[in-house]
C-alpha atoms as a PDB file:
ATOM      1  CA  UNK A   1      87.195 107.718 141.255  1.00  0.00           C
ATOM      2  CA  UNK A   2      84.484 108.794 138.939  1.00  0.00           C
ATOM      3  CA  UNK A   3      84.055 112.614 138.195  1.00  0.00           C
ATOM      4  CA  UNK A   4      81.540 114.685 139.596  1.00  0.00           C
ATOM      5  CA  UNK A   5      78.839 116.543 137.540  1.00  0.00           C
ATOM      6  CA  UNK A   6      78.158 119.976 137.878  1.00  0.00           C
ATOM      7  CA  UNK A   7      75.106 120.364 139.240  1.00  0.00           C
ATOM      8  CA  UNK A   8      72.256 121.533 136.920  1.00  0.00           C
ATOM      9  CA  UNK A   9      70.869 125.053 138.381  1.00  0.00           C
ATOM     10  CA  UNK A  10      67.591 124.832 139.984  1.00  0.00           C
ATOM     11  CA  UNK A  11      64.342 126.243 138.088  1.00  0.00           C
ATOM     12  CA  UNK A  12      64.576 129.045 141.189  1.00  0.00           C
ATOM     13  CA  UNK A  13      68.216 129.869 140.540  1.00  0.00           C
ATOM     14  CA  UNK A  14      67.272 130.106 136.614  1.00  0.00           C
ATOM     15  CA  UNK A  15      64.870 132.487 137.213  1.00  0.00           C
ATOM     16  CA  UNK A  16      66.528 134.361 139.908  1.00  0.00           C
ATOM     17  CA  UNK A  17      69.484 134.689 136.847  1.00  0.00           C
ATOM     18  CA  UNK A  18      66.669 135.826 134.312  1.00  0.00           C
ATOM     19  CA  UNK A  19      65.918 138.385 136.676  1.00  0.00           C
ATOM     20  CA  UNK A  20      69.091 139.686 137.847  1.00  0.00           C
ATOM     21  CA  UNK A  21      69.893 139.950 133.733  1.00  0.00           C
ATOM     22  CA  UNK A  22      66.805 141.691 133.098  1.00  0.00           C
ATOM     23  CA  UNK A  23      67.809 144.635 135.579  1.00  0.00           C
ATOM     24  CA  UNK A  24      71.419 144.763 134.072  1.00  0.00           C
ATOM     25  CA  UNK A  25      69.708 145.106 130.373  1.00  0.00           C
ATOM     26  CA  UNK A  26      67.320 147.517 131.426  1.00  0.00           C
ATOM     27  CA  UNK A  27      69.380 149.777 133.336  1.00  0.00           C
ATOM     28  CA  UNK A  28      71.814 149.777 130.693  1.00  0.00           C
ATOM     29  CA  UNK A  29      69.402 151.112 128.477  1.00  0.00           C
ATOM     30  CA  UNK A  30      67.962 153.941 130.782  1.00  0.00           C
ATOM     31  CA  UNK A  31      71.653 154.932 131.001  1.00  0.00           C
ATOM     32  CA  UNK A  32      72.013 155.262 127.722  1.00  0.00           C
ATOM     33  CA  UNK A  33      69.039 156.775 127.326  1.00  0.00           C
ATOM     34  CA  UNK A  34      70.155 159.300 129.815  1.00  0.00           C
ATOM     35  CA  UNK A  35      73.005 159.447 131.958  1.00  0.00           C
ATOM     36  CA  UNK A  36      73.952 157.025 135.351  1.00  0.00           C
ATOM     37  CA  UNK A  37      73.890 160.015 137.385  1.00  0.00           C
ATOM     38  CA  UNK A  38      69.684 161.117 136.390  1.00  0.00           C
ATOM     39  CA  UNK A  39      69.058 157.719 136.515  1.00  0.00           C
ATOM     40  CA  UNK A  40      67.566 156.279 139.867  1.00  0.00           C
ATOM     41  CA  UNK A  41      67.551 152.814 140.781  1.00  0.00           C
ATOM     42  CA  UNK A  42      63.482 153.532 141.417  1.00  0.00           C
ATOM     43  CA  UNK A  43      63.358 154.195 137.712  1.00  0.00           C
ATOM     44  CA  UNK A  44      65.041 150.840 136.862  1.00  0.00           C
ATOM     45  CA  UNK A  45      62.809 148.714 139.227  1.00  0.00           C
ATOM     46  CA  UNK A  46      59.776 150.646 137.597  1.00  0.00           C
ATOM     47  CA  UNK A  47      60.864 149.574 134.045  1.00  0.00           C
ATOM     48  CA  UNK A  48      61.532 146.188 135.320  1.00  0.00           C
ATOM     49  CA  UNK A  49      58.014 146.046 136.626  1.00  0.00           C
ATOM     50  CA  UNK A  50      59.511 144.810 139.967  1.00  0.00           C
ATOM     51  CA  UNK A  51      59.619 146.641 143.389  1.00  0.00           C
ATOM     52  CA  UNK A  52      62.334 148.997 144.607  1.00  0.00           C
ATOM     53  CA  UNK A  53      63.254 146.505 147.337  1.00  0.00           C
ATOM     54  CA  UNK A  54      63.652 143.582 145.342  1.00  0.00           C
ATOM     55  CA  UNK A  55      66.273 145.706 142.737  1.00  0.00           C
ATOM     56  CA  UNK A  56      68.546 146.446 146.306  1.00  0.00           C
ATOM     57  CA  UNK A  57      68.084 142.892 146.558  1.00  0.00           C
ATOM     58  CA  UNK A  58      70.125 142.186 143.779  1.00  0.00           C
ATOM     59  CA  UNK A  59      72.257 145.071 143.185  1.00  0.00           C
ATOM     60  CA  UNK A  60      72.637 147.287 146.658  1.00  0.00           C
ATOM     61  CA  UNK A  61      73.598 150.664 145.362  1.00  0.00           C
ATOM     62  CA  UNK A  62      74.462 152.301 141.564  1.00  0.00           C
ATOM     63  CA  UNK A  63      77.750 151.509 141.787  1.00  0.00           C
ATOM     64  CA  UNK A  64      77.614 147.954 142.223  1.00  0.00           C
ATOM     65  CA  UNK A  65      74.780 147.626 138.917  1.00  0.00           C
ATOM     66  CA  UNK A  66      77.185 149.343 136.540  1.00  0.00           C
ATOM     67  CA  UNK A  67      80.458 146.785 138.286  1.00  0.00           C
ATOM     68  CA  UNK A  68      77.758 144.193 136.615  1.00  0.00           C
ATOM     69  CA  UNK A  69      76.908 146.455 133.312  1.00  0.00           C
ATOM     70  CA  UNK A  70      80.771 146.039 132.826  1.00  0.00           C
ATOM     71  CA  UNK A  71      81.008 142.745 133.369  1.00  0.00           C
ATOM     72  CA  UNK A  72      77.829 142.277 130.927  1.00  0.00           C
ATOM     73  CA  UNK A  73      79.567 144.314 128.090  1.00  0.00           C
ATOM     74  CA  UNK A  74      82.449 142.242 128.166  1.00  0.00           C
ATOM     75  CA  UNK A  75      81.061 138.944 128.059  1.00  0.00           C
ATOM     76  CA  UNK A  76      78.882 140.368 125.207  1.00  0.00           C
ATOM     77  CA  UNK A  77      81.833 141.485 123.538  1.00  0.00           C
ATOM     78  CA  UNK A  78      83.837 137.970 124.401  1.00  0.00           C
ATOM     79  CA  UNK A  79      80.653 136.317 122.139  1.00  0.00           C
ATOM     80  CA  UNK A  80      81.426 138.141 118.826  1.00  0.00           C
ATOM     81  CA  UNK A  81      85.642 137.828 119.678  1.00  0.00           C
ATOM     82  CA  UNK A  82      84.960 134.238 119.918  1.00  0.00           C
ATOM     83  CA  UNK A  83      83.050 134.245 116.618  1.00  0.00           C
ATOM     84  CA  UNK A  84      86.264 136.011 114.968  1.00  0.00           C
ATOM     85  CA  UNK A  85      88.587 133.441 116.873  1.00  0.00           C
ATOM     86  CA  UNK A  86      86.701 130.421 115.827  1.00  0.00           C
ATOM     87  CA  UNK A  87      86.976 131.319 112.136  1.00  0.00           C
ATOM     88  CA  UNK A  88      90.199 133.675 111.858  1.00  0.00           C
ATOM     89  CA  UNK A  89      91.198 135.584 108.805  1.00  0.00           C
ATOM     90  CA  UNK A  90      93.942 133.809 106.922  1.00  0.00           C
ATOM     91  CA  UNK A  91      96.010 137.396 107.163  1.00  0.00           C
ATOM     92  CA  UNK A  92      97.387 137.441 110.918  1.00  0.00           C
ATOM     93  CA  UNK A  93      97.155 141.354 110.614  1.00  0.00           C
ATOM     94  CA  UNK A  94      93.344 141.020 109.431  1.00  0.00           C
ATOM     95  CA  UNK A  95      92.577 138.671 111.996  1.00  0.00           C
ATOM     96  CA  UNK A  96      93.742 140.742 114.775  1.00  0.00           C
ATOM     97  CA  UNK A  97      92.085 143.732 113.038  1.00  0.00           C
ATOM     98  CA  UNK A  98      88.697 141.761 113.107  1.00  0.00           C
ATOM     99  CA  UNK A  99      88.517 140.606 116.593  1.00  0.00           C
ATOM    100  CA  UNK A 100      89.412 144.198 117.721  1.00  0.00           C
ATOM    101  CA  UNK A 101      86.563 145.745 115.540  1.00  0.00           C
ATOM    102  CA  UNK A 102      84.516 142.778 117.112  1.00  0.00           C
ATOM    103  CA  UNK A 103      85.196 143.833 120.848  1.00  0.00           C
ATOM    104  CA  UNK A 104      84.524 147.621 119.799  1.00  0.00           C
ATOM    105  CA  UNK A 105      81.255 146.615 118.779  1.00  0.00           C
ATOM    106  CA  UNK A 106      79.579 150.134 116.885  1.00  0.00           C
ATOM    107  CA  UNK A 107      80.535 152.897 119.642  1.00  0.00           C
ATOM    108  CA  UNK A 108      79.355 155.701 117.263  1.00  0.00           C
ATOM    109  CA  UNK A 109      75.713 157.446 118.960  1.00  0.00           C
ATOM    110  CA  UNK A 110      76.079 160.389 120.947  1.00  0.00           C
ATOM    111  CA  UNK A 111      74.439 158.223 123.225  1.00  0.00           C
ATOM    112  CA  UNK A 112      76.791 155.270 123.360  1.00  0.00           C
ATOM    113  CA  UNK A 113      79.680 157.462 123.338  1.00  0.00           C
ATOM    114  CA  UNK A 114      78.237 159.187 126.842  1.00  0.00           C
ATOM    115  CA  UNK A 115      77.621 155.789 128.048  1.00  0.00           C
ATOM    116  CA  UNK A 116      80.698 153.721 127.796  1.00  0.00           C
ATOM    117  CA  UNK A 117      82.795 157.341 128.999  1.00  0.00           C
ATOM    118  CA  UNK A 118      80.941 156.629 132.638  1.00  0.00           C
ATOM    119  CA  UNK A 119      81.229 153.297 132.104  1.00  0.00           C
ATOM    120  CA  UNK A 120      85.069 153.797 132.008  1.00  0.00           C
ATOM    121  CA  UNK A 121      85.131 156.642 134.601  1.00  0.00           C
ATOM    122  CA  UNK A 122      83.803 153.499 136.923  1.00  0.00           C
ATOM    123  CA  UNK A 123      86.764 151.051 135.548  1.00  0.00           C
ATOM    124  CA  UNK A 124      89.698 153.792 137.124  1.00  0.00           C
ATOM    125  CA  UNK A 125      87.760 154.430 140.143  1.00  0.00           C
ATOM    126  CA  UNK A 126      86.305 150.926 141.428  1.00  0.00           C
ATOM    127  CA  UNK A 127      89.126 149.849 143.258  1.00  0.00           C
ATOM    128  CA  UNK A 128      87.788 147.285 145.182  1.00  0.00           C
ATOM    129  CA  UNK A 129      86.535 145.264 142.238  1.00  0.00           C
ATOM    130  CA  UNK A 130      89.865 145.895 140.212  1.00  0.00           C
ATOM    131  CA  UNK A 131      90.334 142.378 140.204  1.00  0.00           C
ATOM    132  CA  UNK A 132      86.987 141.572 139.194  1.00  0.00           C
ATOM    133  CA  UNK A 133      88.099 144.265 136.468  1.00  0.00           C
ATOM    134  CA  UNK A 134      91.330 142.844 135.163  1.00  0.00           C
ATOM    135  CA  UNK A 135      89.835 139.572 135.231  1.00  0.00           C
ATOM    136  CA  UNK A 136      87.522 141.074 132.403  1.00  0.00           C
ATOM    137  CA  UNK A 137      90.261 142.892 130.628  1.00  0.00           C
ATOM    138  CA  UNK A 138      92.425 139.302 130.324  1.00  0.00           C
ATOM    139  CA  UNK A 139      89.916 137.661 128.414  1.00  0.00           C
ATOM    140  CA  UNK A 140      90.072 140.032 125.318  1.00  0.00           C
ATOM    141  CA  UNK A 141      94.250 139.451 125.872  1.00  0.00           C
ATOM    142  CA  UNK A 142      93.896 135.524 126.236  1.00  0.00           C
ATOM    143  CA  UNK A 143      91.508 135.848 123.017  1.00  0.00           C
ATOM    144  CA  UNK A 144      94.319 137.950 121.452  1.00  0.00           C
ATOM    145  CA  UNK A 145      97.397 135.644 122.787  1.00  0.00           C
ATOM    146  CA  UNK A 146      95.215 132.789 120.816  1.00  0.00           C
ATOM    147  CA  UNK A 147      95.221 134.137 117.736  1.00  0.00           C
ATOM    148  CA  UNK A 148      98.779 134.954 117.794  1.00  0.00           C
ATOM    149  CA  UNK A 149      99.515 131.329 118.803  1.00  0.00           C
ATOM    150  CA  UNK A 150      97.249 130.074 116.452  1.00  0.00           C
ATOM    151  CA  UNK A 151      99.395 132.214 113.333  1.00  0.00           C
ATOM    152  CA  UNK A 152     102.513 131.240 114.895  1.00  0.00           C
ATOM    153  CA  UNK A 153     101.569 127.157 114.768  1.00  0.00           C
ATOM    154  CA  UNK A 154     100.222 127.776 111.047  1.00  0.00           C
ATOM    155  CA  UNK A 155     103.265 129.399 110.013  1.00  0.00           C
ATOM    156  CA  UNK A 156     101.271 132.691 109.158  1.00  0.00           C
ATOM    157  CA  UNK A 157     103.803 134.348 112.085  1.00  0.00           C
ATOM    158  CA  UNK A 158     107.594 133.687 112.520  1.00  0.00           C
ATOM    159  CA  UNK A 159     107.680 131.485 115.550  1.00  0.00           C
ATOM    160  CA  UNK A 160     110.576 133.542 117.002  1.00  0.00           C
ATOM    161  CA  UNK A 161     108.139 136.152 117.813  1.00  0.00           C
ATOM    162  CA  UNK A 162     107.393 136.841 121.095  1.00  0.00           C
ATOM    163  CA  UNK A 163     103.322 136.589 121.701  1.00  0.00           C
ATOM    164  CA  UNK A 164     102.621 138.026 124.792  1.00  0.00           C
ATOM    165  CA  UNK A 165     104.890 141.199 124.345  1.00  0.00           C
ATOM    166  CA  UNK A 166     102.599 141.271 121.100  1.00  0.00           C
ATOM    167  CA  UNK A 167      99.350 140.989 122.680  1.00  0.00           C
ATOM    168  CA  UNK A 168     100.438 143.725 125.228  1.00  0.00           C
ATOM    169  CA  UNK A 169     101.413 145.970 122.252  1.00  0.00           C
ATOM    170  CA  UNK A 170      98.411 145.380 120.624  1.00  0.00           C
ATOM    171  CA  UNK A 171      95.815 145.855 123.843  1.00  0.00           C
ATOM    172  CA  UNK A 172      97.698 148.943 124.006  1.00  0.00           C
ATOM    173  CA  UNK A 173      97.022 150.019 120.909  1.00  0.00           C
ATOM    174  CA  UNK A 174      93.369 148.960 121.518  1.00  0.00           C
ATOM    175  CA  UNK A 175      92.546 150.639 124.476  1.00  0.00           C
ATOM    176  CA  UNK A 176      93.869 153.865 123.417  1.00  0.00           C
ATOM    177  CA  UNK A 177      92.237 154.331 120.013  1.00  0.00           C
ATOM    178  CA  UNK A 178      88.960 153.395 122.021  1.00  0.00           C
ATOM    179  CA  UNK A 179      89.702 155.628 124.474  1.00  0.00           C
ATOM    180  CA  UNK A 180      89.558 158.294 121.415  1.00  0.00           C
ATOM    181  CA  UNK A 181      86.663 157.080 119.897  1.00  0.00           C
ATOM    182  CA  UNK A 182      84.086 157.473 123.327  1.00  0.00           C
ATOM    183  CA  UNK A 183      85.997 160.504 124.367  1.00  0.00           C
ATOM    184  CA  UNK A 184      85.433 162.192 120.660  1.00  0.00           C
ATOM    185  CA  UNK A 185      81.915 162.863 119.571  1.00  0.00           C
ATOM    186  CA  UNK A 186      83.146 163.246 115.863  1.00  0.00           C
ATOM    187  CA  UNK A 187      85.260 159.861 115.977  1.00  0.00           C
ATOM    188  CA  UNK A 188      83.037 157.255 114.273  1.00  0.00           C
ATOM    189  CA  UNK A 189      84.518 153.590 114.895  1.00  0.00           C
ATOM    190  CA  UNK A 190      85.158 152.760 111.032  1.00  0.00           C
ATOM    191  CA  UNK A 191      87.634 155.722 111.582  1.00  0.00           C
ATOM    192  CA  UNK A 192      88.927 154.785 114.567  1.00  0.00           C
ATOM    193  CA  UNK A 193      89.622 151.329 112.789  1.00  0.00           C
ATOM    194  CA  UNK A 194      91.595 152.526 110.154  1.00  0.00           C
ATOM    195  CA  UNK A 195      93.910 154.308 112.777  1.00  0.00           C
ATOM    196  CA  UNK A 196      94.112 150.749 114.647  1.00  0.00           C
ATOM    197  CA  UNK A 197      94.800 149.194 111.646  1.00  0.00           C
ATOM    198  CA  UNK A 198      97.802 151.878 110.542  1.00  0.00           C
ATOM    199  CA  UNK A 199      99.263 151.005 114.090  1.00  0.00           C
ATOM    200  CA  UNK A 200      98.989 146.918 114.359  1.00  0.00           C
ATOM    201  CA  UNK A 201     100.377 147.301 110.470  1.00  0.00           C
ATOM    202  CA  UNK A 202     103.856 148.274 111.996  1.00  0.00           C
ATOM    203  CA  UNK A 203     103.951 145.276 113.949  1.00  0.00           C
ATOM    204  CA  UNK A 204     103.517 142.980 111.076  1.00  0.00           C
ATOM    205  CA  UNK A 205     106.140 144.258 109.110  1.00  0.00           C
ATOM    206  CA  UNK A 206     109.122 141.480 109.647  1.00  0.00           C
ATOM    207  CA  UNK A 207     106.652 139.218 111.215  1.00  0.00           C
ATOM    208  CA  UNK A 208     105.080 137.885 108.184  1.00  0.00           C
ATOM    209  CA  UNK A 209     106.647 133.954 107.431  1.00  0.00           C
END
């Protein structure tokens, strides 16, 4: 039985994407800019160049643009992983070290800092889209378990170690030095990455073939 093709999108769906991507990059700059709270969805649609209506259209309150700002900022973030991942370090410790800095992206304007702490403050309160959410938050941790695996079959890591209890050591480590960084206005991420690479550096020790 042959296979079926996925179906090219239509020229309307394309644009209907371009649009809806447009609103998520400009809102995401007007919150930078200022804050999610000043920031009305009448201001976005006015930057756009498109009318009020047609934003609710897409995205029917705040909440549900920033759900999409998130999901944006990941797969942005999954793009320059990916880039790490497709070329990896030949030091397991370095590689790890590189696809973290990679996901952190440069997190160091007063501005970004304010940005990704509402962005966060959504993450723990949106429970209905905390699957949508974790679904995000595995792809870094599949990109991570890869690596590992990809170590372990080059005989760059022991094989007797245990890569998902690594990955969830390491995403731990990630997410609370990151934490630190948007939370501290005097944290720059160079800093930050020196303290993530003290901590992954422990877990390396013995693992090393």
């Amino acid at each position: 039985m042959p296979t079926s093709q996925p179906q090219t999108p239509s020229l309307r769906e394309r644009k209907k994407e371009k649009f809806r991507q447009n609103l998520i990059n400009t809102a995401t700059e007007l919150f930078r800019e200022g804050t999610v709270t000043s920031t009305r969805m009448e201001d976005i649609a006015a930057n756009a160049e498109a009318a009020v209506t047609t934003v609710y259209n897409y995205f029917p309150n705040k909440h549900a643009l920033l759900i999409a700002i998130i999901e944006n900022q990941v797969f942005l973030a999954q793009e320059r992983v990916h880039e790490v991942l497709s070329d990896l370090p030949a030091d397991p410790q370095q590689g790890i070290l590189a696809m973290i800095a990679a996901d952190y992206g440069d997190v160091d304007s007063v501005e970004d800092k304010r940005f990704w702490r509402e962005l966060l403050a959504v993450m723990v309160l949106a429970v209905d889209e905390q699957p949508d959410i974790e679904h995000a938050r595995r792809r870094f941790r599949a990109s991570l378990k890869r690596a590992i695996e990809v170590y372990i079959e080059s005989g760059k890591l022991k094989s007797s170690r245990d890569a998902d209890a690594l990955v969830d050591i390491i995403y731990a480590i990630y997410a609370f030095h990151f934490r630190n960084l948007v939370c501290s206005q005097d944290s720059l991420t160079a800093g930050i990455l020196q303290l993530v690479e003290r901590d992954i550096s422990l877990l390396f020790v013995d693992s090393l073939t």
